[in-house]
N, C-alpha and C. Protein backbone atom coordinates (compact mmCIF):
# COMPACT_ATOMS: atom_id res chain seq x y z
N UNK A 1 0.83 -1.20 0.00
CA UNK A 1 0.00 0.00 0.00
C UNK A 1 0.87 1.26 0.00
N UNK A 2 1.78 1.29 0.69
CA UNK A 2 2.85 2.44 1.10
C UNK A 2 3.07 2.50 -0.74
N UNK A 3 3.82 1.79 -1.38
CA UNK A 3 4.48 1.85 -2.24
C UNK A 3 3.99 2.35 -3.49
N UNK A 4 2.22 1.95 -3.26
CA UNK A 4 1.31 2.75 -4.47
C UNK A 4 0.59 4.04 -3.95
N UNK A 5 1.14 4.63 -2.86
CA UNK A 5 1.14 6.22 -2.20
C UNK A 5 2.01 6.68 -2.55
N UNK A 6 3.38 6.12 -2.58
CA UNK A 6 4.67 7.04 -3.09
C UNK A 6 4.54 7.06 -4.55
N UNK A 7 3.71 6.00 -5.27
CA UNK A 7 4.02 6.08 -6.94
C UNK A 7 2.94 7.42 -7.23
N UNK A 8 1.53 6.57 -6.58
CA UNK A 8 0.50 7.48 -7.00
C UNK A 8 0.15 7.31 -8.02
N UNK A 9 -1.49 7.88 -8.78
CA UNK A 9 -1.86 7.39 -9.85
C UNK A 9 -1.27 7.59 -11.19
N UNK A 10 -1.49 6.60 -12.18
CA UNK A 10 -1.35 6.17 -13.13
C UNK A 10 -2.21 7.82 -14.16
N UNK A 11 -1.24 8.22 -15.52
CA UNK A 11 -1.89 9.13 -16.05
C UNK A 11 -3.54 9.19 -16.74
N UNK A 12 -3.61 8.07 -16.57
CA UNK A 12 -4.98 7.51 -17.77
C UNK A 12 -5.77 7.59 -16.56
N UNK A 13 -5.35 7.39 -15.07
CA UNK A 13 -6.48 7.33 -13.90
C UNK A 13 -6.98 8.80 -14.05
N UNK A 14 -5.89 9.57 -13.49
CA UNK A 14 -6.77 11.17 -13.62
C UNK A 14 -7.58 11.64 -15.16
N UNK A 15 -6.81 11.41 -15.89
CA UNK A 15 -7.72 11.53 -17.29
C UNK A 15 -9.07 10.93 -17.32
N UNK A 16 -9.57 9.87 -16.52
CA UNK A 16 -10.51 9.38 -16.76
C UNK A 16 -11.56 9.87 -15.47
N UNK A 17 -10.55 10.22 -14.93
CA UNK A 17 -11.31 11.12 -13.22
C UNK A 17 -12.21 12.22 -14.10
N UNK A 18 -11.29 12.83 -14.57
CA UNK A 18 -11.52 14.41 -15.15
C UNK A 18 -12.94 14.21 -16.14
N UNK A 19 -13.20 13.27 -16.74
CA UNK A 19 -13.34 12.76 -17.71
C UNK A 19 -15.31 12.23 -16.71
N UNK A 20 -14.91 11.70 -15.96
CA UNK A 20 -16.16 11.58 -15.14
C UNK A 20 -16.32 12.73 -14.10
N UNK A 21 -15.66 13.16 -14.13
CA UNK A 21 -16.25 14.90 -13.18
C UNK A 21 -16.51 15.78 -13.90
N UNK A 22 -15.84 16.14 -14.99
CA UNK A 22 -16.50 16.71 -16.29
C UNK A 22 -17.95 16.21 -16.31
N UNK A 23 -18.07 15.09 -16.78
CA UNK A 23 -19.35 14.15 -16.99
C UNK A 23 -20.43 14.36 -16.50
N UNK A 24 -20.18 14.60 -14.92
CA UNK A 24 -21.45 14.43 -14.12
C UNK A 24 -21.43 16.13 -13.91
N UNK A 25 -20.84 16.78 -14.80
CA UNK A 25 -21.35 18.32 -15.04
C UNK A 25 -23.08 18.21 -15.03
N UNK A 26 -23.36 17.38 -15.91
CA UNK A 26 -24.38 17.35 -16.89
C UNK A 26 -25.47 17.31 -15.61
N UNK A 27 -25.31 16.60 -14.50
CA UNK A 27 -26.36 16.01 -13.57
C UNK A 27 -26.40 17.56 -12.48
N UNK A 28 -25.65 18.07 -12.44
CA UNK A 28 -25.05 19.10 -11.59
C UNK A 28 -24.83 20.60 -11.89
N UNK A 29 -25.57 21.07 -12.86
CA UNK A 29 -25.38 22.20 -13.89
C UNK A 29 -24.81 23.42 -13.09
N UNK A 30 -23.69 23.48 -12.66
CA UNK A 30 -23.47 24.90 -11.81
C UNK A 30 -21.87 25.19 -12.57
N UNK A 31 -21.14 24.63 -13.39
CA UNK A 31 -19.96 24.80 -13.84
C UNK A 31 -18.55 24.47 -12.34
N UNK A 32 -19.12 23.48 -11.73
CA UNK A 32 -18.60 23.03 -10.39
C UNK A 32 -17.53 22.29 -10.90
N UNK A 33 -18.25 21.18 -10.88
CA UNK A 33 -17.76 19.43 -11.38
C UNK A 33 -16.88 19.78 -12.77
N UNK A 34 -17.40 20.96 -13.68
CA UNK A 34 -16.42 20.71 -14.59
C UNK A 34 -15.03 21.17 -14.56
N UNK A 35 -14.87 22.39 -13.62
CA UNK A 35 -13.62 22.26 -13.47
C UNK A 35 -12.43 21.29 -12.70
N UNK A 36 -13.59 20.90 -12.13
CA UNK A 36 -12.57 19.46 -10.71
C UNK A 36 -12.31 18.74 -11.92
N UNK A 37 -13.07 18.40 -13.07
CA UNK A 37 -12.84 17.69 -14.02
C UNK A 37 -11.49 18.30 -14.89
N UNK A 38 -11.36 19.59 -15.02
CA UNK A 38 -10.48 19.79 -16.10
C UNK A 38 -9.28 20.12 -15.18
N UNK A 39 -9.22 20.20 -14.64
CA UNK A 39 -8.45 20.33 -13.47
C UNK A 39 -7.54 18.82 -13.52
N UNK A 40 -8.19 17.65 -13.36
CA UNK A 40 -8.10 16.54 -13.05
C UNK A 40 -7.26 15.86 -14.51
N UNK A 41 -7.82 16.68 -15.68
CA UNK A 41 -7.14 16.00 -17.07
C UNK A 41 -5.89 16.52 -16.88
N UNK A 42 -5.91 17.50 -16.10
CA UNK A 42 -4.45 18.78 -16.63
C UNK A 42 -3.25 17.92 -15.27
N UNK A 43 -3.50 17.40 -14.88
CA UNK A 43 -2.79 16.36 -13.97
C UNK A 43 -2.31 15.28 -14.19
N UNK A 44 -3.61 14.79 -15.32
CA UNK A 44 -3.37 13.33 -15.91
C UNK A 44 -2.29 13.89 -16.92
N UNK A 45 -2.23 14.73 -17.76
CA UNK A 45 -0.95 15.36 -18.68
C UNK A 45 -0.23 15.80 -18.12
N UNK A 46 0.13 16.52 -16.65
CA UNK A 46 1.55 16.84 -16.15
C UNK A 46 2.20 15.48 -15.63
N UNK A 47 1.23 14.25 -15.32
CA UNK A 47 1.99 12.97 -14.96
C UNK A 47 2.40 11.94 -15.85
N UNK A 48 2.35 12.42 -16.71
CA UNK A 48 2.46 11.38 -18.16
C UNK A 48 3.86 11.88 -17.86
N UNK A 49 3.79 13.14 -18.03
CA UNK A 49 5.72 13.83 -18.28
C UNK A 49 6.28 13.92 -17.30
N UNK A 50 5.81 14.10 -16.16
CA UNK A 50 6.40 14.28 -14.65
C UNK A 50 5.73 13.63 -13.64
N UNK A 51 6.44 12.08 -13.21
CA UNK A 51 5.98 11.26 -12.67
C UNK A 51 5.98 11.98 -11.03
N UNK A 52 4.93 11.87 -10.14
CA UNK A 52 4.91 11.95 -8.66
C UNK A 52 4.61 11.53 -8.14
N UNK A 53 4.48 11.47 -6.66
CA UNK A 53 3.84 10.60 -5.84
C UNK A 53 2.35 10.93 -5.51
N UNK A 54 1.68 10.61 -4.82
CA UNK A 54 0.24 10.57 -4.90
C UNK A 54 0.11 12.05 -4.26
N UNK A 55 0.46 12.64 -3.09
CA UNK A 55 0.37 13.49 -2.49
C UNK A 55 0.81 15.00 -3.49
N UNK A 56 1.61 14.86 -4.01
CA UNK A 56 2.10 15.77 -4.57
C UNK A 56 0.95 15.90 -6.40
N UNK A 57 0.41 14.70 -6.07
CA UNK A 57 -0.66 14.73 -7.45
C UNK A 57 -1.73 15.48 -6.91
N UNK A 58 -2.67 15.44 -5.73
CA UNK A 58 -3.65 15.96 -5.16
C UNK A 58 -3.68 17.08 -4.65
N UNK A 59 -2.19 17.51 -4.37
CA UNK A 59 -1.79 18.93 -3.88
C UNK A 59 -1.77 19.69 -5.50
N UNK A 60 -1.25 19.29 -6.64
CA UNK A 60 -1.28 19.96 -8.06
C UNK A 60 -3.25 20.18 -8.37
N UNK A 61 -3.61 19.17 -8.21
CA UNK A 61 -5.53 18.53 -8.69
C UNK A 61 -5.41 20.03 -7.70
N UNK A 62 -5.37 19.88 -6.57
CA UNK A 62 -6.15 20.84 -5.34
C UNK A 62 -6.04 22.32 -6.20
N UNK A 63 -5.15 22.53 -6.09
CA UNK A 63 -4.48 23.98 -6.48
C UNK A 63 -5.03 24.47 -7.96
N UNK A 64 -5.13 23.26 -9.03
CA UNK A 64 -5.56 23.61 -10.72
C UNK A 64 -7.43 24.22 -9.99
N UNK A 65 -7.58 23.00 -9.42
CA UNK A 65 -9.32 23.19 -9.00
C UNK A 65 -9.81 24.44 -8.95
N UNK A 66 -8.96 24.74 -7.24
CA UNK A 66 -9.55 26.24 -7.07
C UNK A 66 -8.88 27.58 -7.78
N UNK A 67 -7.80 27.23 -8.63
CA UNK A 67 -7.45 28.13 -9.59
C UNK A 67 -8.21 28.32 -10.75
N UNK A 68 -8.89 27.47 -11.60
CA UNK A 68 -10.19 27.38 -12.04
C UNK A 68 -11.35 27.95 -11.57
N UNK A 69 -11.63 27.64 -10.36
CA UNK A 69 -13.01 27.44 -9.82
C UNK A 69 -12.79 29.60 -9.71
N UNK A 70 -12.35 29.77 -9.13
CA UNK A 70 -11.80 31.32 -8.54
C UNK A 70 -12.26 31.71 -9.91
N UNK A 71 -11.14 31.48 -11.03
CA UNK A 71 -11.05 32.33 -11.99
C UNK A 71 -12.27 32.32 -12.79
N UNK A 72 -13.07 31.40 -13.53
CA UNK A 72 -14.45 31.36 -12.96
C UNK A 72 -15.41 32.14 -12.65
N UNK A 73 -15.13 32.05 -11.60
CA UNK A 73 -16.41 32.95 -10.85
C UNK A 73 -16.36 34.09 -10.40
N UNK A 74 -15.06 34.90 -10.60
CA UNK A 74 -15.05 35.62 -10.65
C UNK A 74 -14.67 36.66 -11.47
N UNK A 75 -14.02 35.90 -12.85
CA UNK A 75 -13.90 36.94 -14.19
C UNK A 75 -14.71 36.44 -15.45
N UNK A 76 -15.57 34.95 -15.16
CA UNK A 76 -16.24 34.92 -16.77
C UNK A 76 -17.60 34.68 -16.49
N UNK A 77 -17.99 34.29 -15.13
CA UNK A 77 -19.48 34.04 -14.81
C UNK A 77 -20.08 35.34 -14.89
N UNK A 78 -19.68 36.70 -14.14
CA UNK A 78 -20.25 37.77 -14.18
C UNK A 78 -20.39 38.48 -15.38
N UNK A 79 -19.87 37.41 -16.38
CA UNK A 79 -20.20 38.78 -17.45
C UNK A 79 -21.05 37.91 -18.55
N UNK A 80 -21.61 36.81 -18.04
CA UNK A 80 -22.49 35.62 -18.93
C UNK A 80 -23.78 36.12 -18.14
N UNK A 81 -24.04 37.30 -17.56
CA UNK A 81 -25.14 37.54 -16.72
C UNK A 81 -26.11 38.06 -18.22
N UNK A 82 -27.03 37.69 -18.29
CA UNK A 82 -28.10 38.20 -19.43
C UNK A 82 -28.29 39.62 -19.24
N UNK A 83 -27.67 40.38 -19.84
CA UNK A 83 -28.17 42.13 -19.53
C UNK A 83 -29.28 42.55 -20.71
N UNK A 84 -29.97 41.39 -21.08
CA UNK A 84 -31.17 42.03 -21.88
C UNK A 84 -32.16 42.31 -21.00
N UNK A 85 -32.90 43.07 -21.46
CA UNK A 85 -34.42 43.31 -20.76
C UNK A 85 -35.12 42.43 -20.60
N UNK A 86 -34.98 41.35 -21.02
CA UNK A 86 -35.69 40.20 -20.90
C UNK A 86 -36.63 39.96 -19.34
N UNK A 87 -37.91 39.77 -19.51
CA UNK A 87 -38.92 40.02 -18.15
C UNK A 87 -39.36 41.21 -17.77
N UNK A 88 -38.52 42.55 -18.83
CA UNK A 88 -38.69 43.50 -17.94
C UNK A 88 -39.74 44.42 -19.48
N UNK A 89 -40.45 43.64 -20.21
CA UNK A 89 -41.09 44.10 -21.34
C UNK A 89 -42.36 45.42 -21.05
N UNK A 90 -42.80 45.13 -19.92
CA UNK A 90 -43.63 46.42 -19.62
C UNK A 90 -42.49 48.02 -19.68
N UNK A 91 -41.66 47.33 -18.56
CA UNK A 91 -41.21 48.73 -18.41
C UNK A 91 -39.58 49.27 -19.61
N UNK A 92 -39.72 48.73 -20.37
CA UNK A 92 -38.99 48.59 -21.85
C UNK A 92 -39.93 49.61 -23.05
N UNK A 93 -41.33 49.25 -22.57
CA UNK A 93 -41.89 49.70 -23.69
C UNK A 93 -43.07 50.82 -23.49
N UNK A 94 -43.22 50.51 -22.11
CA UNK A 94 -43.73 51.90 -21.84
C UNK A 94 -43.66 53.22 -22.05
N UNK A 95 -44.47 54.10 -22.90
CA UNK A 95 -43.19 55.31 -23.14
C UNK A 95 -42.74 55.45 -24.04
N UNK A 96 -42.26 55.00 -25.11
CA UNK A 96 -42.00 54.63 -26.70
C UNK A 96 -43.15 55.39 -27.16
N UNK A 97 -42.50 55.83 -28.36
CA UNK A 97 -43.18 56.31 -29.57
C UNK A 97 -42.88 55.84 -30.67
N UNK A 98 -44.10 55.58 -31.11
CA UNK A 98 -44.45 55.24 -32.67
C UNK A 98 -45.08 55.59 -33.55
N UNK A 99 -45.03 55.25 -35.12
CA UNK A 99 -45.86 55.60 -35.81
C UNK A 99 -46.76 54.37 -36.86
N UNK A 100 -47.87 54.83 -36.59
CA UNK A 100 -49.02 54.27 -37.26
C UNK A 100 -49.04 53.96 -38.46
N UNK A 101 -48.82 52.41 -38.95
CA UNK A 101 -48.66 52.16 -40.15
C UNK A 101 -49.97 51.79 -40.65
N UNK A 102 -50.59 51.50 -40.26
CA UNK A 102 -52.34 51.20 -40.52
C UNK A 102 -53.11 51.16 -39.14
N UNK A 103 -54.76 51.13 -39.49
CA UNK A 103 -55.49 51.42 -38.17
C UNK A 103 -56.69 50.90 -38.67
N UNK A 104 -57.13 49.85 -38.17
CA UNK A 104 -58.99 49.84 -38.27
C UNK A 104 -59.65 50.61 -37.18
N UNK A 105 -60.86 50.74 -38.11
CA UNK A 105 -61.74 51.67 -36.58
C UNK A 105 -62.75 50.84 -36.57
N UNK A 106 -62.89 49.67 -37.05
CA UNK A 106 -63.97 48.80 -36.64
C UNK A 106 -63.38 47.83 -35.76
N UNK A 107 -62.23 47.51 -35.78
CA UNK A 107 -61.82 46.66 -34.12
C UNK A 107 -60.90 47.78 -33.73
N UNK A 108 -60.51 48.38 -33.61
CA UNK A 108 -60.27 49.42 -33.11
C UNK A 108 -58.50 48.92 -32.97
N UNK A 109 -57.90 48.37 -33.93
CA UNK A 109 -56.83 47.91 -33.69
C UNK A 109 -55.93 48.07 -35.21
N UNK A 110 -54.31 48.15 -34.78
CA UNK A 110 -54.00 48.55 -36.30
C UNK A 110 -52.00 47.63 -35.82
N UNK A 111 -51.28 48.04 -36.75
CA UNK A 111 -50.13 48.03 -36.85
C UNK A 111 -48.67 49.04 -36.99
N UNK A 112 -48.17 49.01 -35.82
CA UNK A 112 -47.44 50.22 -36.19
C UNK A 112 -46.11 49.92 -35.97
N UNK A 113 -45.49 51.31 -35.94
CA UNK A 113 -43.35 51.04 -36.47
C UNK A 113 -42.87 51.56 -35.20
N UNK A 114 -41.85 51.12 -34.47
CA UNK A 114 -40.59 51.93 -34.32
C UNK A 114 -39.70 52.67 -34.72
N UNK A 115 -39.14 53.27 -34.32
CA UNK A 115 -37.83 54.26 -34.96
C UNK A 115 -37.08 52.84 -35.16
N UNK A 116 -36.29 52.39 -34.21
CA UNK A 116 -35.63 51.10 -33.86
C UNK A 116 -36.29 50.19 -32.88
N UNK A 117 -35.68 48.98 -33.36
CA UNK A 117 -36.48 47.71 -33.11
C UNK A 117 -36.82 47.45 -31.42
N UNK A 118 -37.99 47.16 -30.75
CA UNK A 118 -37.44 47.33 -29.71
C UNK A 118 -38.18 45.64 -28.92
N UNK A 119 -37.32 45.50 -28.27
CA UNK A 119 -37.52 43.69 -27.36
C UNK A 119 -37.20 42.82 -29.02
N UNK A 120 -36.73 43.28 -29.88
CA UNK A 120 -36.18 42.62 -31.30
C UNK A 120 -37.05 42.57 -32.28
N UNK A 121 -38.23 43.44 -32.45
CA UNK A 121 -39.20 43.81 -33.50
C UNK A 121 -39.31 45.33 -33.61
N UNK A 122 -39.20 45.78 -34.62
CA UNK A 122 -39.47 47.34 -34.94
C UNK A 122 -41.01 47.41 -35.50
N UNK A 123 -41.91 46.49 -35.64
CA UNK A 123 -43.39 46.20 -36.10
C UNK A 123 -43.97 45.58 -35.28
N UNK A 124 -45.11 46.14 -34.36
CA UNK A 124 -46.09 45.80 -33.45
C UNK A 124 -47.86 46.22 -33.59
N UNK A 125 -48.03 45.11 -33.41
CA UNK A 125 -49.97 45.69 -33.74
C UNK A 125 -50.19 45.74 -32.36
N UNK A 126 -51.17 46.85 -32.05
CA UNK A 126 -51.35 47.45 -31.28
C UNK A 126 -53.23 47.87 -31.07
N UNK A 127 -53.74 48.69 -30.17
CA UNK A 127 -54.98 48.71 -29.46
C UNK A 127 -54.86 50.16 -29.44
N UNK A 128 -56.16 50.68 -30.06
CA UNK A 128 -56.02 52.33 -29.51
C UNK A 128 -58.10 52.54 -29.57
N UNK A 129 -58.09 52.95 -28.47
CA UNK A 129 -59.37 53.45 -28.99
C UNK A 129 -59.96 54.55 -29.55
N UNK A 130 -58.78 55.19 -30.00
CA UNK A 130 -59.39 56.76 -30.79
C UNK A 130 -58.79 56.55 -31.89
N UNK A 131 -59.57 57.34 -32.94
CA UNK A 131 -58.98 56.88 -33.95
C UNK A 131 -58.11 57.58 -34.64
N UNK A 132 -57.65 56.28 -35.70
CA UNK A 132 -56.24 57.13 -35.88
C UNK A 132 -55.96 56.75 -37.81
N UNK A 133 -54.74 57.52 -37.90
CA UNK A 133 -54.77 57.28 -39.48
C UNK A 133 -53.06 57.40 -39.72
N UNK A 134 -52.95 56.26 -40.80
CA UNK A 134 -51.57 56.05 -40.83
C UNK A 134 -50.97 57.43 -41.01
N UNK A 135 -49.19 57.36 -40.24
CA UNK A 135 -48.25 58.29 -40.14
C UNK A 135 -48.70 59.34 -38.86
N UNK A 136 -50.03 58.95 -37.85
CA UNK A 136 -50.34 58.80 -36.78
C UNK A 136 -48.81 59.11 -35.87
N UNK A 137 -48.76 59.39 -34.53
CA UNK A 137 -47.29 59.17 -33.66
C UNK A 137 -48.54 59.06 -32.48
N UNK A 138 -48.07 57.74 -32.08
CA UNK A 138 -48.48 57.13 -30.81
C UNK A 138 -47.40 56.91 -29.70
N UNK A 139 -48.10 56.76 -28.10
CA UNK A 139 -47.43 56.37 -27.15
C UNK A 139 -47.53 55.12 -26.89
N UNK A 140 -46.93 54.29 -26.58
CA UNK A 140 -46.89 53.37 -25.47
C UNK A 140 -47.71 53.39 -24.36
N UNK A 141 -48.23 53.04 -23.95
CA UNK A 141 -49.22 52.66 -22.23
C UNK A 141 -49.23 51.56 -21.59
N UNK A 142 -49.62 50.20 -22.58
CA UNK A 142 -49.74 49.12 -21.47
C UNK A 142 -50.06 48.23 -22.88
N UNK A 143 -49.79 46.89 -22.13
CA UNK A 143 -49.86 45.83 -22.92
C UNK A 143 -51.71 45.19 -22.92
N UNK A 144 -51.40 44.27 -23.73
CA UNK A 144 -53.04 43.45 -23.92
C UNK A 144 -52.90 41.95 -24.29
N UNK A 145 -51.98 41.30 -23.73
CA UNK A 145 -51.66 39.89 -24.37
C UNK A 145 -49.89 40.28 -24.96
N UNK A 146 -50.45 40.29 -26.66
CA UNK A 146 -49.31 40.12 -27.33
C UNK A 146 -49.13 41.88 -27.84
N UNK A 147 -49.96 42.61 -27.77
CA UNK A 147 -50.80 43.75 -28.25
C UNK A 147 -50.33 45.12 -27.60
N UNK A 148 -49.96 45.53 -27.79
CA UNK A 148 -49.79 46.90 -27.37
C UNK A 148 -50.61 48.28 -27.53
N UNK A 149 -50.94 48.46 -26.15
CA UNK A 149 -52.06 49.67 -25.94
C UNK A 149 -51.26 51.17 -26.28
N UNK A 150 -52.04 51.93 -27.04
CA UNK A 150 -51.21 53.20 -27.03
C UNK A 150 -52.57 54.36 -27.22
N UNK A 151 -51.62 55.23 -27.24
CA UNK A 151 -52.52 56.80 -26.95
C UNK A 151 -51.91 57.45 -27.97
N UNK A 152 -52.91 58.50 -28.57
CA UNK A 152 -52.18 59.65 -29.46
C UNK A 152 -51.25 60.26 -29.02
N UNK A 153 -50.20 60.49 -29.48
CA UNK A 153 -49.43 61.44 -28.87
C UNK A 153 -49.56 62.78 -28.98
């Protein structure tokens, strides 16, 4: 036992460590497991070339881990943060002005433009109850489903 502590593992062992901690990323979705995993390959390749003993393998694993894990979370997670408006569609569109590309006055509903596109459409049909006639400039007010309520401007 002593003698396979001083050799320590075999390169194909950590490769295949890495390889199943990577793996069970998948069960574990937090970007945890995958670095213990890559961490763990980058060990199995420094011991292929530089044989050590077991201790000195787990002290390298330890150190890649939380050198990973750190770097991580604190220079590439914060900037994978979604900075779209996404959820925040009321108060995105509230307020906007547009213009009236058509209008029925028998449902009282028509289609109109943005300047620029906004939540990723520059064309929205919309709800007004006064009436209106294309090249119209409307506000924003409030939603109706998919529909956007507006006022003359």
């Amino acid at each position: 036992m002593e003698t396979w502590l001083e050799s320590g593992l075999l390169a194909w062992h950590w490769v295949v460590i890495g390889f199943l901690l990577a793996a069970l990323e998948i069960l574990l979705p937090s970007f945890f497991m995958l670095w213990l995993g890559v961490s763990a390959i980058a060990v199995g390749l420094v011991t292929l070339f530089v044989p050590m003993a077991l201790a000195w393998q787990l002290l390298l694993w330890a150190a890649l881990s939380l050198s990973c894990l750190v770097a991580w979370f604190k220079f590439v997670a914060p900037k994978m943060h979604d900075k779209t408006r996404s959820g925040m569609a009321h108060e995105s569109m509230v307020g906007k002005v547009a213009t009236v590309l058509d209008y029925h006055t028998a449902t009282s509903r028509g289609q109109l433009r943005f300047s620029a596109p906004v939540l990723g459409e520059d064309e929205w049909r919309f709800i007004c109850e006064q009436p209106l006639k294309p090249g119209d400039r409307v506000c924003v007010i409030d939603f109706s489903g998919n529909d956007l309520i507006v006022k003359p401007q």
